[in-house]
Protein backbone atom coordinates (compact mmCIF):
# COMPACT_ATOMS: atom_id res chain seq x y z
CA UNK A 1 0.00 0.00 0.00
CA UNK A 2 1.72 3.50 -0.61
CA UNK A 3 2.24 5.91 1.40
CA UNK A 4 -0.93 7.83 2.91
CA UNK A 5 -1.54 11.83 1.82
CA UNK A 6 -2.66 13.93 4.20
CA UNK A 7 -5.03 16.99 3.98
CA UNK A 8 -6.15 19.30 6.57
CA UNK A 9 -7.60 22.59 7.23
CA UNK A 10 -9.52 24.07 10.01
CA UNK A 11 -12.04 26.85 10.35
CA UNK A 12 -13.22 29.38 12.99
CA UNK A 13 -16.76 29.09 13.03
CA UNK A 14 -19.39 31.33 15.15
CA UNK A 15 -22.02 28.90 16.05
CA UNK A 16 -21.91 26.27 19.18
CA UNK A 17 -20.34 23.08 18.62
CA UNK A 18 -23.91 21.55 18.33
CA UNK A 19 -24.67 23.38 15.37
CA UNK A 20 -21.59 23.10 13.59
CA UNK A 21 -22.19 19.05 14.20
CA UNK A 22 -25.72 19.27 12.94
CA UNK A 23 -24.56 20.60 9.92
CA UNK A 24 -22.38 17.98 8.90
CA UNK A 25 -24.69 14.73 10.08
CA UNK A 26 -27.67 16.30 8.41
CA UNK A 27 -28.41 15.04 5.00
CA UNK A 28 -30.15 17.94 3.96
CA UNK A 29 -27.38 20.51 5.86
CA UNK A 30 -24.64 18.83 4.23
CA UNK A 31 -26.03 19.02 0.58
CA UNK A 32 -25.66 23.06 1.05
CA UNK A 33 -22.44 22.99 1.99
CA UNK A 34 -20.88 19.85 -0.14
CA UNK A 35 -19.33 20.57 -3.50
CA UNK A 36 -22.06 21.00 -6.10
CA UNK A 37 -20.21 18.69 -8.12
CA UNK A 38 -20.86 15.69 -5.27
CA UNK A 39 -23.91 13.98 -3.53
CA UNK A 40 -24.08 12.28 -0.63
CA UNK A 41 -26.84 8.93 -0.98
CA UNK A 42 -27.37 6.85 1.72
CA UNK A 43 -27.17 3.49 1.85
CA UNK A 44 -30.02 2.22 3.19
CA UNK A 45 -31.53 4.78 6.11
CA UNK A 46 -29.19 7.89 6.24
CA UNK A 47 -27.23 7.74 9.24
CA UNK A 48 -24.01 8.94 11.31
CA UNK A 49 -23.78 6.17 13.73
CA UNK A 50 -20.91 3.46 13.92
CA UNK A 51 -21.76 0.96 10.83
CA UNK A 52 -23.96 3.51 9.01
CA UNK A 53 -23.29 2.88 4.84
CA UNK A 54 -23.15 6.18 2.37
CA UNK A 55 -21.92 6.51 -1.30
CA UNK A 56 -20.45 10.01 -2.33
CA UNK A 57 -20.74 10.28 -6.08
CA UNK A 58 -18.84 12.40 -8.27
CA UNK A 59 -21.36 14.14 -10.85
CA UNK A 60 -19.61 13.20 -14.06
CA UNK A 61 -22.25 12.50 -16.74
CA UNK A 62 -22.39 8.46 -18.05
CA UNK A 63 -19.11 7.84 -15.41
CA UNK A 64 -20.69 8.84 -12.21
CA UNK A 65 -17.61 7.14 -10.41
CA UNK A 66 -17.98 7.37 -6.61
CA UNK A 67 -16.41 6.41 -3.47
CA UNK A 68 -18.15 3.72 -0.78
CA UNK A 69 -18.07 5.32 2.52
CA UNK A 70 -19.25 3.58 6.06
CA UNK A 71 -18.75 5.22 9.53
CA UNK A 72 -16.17 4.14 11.23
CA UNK A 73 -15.85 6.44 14.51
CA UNK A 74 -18.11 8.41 16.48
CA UNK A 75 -18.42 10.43 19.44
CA UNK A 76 -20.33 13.82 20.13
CA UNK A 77 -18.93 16.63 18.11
CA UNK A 78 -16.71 13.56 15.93
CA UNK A 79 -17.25 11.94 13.09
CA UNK A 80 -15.00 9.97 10.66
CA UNK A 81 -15.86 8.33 7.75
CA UNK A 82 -13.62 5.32 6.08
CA UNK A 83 -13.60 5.45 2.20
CA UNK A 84 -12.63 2.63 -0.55
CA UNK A 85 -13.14 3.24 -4.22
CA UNK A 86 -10.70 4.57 -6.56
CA UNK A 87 -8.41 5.40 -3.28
CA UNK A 88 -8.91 4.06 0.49
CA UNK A 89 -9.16 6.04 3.56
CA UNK A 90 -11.02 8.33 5.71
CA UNK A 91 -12.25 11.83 6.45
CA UNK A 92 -12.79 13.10 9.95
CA UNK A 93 -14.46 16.09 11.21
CA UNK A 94 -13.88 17.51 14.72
CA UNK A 95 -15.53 20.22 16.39
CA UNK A 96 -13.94 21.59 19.29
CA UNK A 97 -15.66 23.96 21.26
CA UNK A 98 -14.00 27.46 21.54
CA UNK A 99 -14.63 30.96 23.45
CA UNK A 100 -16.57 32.24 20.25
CA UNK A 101 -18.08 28.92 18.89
CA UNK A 102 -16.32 26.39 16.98
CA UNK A 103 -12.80 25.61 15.91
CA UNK A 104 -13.65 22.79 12.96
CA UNK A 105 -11.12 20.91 12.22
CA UNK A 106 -11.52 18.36 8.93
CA UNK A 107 -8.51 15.59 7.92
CA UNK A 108 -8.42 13.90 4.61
CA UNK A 109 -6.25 11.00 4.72
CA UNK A 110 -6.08 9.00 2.11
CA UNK A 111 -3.99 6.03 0.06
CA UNK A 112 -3.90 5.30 -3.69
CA UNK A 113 -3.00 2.12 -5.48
CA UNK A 114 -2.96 2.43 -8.67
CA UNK A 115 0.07 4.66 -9.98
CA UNK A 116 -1.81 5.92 -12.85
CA UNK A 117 -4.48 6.81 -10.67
CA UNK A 118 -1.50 8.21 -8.30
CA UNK A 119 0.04 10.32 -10.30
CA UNK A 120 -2.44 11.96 -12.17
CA UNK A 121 -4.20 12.77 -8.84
CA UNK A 122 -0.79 13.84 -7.28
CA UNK A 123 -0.75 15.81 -11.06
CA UNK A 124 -4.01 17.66 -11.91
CA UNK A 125 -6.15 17.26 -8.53
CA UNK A 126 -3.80 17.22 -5.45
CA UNK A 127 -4.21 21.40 -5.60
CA UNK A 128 -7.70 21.53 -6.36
CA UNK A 129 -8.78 19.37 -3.67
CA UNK A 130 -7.05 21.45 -1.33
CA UNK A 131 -8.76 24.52 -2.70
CA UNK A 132 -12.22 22.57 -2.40
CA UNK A 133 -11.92 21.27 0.81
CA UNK A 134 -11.37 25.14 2.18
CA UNK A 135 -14.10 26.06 0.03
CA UNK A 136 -16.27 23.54 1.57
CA UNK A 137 -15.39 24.34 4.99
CA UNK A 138 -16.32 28.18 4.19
CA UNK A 139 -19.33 27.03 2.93
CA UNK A 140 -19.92 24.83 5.94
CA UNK A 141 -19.33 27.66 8.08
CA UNK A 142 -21.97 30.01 6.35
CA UNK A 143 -24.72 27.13 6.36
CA UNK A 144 -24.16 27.22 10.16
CA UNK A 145 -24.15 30.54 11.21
CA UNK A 146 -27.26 31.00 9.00
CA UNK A 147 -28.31 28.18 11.08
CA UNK A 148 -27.56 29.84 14.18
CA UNK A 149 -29.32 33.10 13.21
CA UNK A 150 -32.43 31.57 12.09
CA UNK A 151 -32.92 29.59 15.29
């Protein structure tokens, strides 16, 4: 197996732990922050518990490829998910409470077998995902202040 890549970012956000939680276990919640160009379908019932199945699919017309997901830790205000498709690993999200609301904290560790897959990841995507996955967490952050404020 090669080595494991590592991505992660954090975020400042103004809402309570609970909130910023909600936000990423909700189904509907998560589709307004999640890149457009992915959807979330559950596997069965949608759930965050231990065990719970999911499917992220990548919106490519006629290829559609997508990534299995199933839950593979949680605890209040943590989730990770484990991932196997065209790479293997996982993607946890921590909220830790802080004096003005959040600090989120999301890690994207991952492994990829196959070297073609490898290198023209490492190639084209490796920067873009970065980009996305602050993107997402900005977006994440604005679904849950909104949330906040409409409470």
């Amino acid at each position: 197996m090669p080595s494991s890549q590592v991505f992660e970012q954090s975020i400042q956000i103004y809402a309570p732990a609970t909130v910023v939680e909600r936000c990423i276990t909700d189904n509907a919640l998560m589709h307004r922050w999640l890149n457009p160009a992915l959807r979330c379908e559950p596997v069965g019932e949608w759930s965050t518990e231990v065990g719970a199945k999911s499917r992220f699919v990548i919106n490519i017309p006629l290829l559609e490829p997508c990534l299995n997901s199933v839950v593979i830790k949680r605890e209040p205000g943590l989730i990770v998910w484990g991932f196997e498709g065209f790479f293997k690993g996982c993607d946890r999200w921590e909220c830790q409470p802080a004096p003005k609301g959040t600090l989120l904290v999301n890690r994207f560790e991952f492994a990829i077998s196959n070297p073609l897959i490898l290198f023209g990841f490492n190639r084209f995507a490796a920067g873009w995902t970065k980009k996305d996955m602050e993107a997402q967490l900005r977006r994440l952050k604005r679904v849950a202040e909104e949330v906040v404020i409409n409470q």
